[in-house]
C-alpha atoms as a PDB file:
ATOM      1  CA  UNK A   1      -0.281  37.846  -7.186  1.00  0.00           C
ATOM      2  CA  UNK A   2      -0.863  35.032  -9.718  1.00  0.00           C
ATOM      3  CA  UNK A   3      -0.706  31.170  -8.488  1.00  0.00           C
ATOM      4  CA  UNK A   4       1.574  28.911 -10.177  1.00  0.00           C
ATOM      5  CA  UNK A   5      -1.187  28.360 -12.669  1.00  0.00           C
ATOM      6  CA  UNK A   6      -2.303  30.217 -15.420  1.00  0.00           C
ATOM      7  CA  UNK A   7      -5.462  29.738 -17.794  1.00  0.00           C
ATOM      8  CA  UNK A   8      -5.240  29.446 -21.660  1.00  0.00           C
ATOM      9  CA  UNK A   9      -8.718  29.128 -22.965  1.00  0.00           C
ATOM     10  CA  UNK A  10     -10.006  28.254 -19.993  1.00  0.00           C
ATOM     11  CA  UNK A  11      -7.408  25.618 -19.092  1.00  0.00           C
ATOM     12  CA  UNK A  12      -5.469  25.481 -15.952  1.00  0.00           C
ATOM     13  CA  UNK A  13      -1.603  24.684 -16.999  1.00  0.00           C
ATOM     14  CA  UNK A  14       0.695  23.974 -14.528  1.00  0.00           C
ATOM     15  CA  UNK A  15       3.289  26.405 -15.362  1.00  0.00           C
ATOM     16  CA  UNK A  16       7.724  25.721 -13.676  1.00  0.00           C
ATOM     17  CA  UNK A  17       6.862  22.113 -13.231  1.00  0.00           C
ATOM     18  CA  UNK A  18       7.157  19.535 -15.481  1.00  0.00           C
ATOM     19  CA  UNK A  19       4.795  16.286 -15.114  1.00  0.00           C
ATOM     20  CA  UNK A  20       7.493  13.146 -14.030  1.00  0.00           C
ATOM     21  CA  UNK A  21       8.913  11.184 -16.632  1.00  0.00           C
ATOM     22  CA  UNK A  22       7.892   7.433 -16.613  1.00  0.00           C
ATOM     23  CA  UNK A  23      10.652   6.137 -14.714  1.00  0.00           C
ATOM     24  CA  UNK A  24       9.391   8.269 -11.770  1.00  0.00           C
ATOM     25  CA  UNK A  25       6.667   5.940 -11.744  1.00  0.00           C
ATOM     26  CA  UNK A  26       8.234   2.667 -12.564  1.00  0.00           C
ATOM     27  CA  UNK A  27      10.073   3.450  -9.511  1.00  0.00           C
ATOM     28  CA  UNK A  28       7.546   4.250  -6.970  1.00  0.00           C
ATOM     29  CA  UNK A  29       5.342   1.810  -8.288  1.00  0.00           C
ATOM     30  CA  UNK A  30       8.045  -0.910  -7.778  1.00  0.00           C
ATOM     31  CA  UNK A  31       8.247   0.078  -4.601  1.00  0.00           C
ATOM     32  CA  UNK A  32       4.822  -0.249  -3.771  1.00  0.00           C
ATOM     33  CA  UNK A  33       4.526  -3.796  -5.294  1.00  0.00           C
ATOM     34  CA  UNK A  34       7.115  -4.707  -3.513  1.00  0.00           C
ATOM     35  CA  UNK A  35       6.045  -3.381  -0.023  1.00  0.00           C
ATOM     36  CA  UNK A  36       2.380  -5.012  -0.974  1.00  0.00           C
ATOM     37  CA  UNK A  37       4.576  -8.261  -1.000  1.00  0.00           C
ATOM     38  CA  UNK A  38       5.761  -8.128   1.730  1.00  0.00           C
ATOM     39  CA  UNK A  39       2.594  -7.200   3.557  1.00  0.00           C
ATOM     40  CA  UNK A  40       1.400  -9.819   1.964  1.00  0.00           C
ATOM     41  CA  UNK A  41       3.751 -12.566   3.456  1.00  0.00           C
ATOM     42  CA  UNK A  42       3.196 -10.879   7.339  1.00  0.00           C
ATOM     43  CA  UNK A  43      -0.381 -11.249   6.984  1.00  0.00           C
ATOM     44  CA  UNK A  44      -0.021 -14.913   6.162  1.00  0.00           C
ATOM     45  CA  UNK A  45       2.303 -15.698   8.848  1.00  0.00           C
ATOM     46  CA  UNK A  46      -0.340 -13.902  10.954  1.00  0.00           C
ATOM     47  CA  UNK A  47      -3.261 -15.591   9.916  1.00  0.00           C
ATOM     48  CA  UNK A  48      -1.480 -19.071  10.391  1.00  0.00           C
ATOM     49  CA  UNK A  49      -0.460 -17.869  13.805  1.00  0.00           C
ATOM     50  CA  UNK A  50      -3.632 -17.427  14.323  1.00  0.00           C
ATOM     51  CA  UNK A  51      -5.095 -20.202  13.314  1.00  0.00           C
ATOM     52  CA  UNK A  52      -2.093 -22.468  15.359  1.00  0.00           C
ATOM     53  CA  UNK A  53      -3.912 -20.351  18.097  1.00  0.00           C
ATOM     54  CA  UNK A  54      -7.286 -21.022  17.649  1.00  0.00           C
ATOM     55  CA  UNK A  55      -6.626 -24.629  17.762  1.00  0.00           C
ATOM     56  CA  UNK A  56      -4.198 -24.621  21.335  1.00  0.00           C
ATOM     57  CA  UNK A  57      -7.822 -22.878  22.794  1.00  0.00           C
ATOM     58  CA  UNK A  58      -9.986 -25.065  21.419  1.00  0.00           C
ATOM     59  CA  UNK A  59      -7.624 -28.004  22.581  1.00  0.00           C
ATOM     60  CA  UNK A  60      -7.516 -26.585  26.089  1.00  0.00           C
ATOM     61  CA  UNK A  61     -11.350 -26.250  26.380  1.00  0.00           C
ATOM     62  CA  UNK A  62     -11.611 -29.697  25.134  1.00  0.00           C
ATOM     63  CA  UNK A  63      -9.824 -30.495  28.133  1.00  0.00           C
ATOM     64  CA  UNK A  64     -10.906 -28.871  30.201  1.00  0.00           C
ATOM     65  CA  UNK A  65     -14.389 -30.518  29.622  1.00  0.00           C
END
């Protein structure tokens, strides 16, 4: 039984499928940028939270001293 390719001159075509036109990838890509965004944003808000954090410890052990 043959695979969904086949070989012309030693080439491996991908035969029933077409490759996906461009807006396929404008798309997904859009999607991506825009979930990179908003990972973006959360990893800010963490970072600051973070940092808010850091400071309320090192206040406390101040303190505490």
């Amino acid at each position: 039984m043959k695979s969904k390719r086949t070989e012309l001159n030693g080439n491996p075509l991908q035969t029933g499928a077409e490759f996906p036109n461009a807006r396929y990838f404008q798309i997904h890509f859009q999607y991506l940028h825009e979930i990179i965004g908003d990972l973006k944003v959360q990893v800010d808000k963490a970072n600051q939270q973070i940092a808010e954090l850091q400071l309320q410890i090192q206040d406390h052990a101040d303190s505490n001293n």
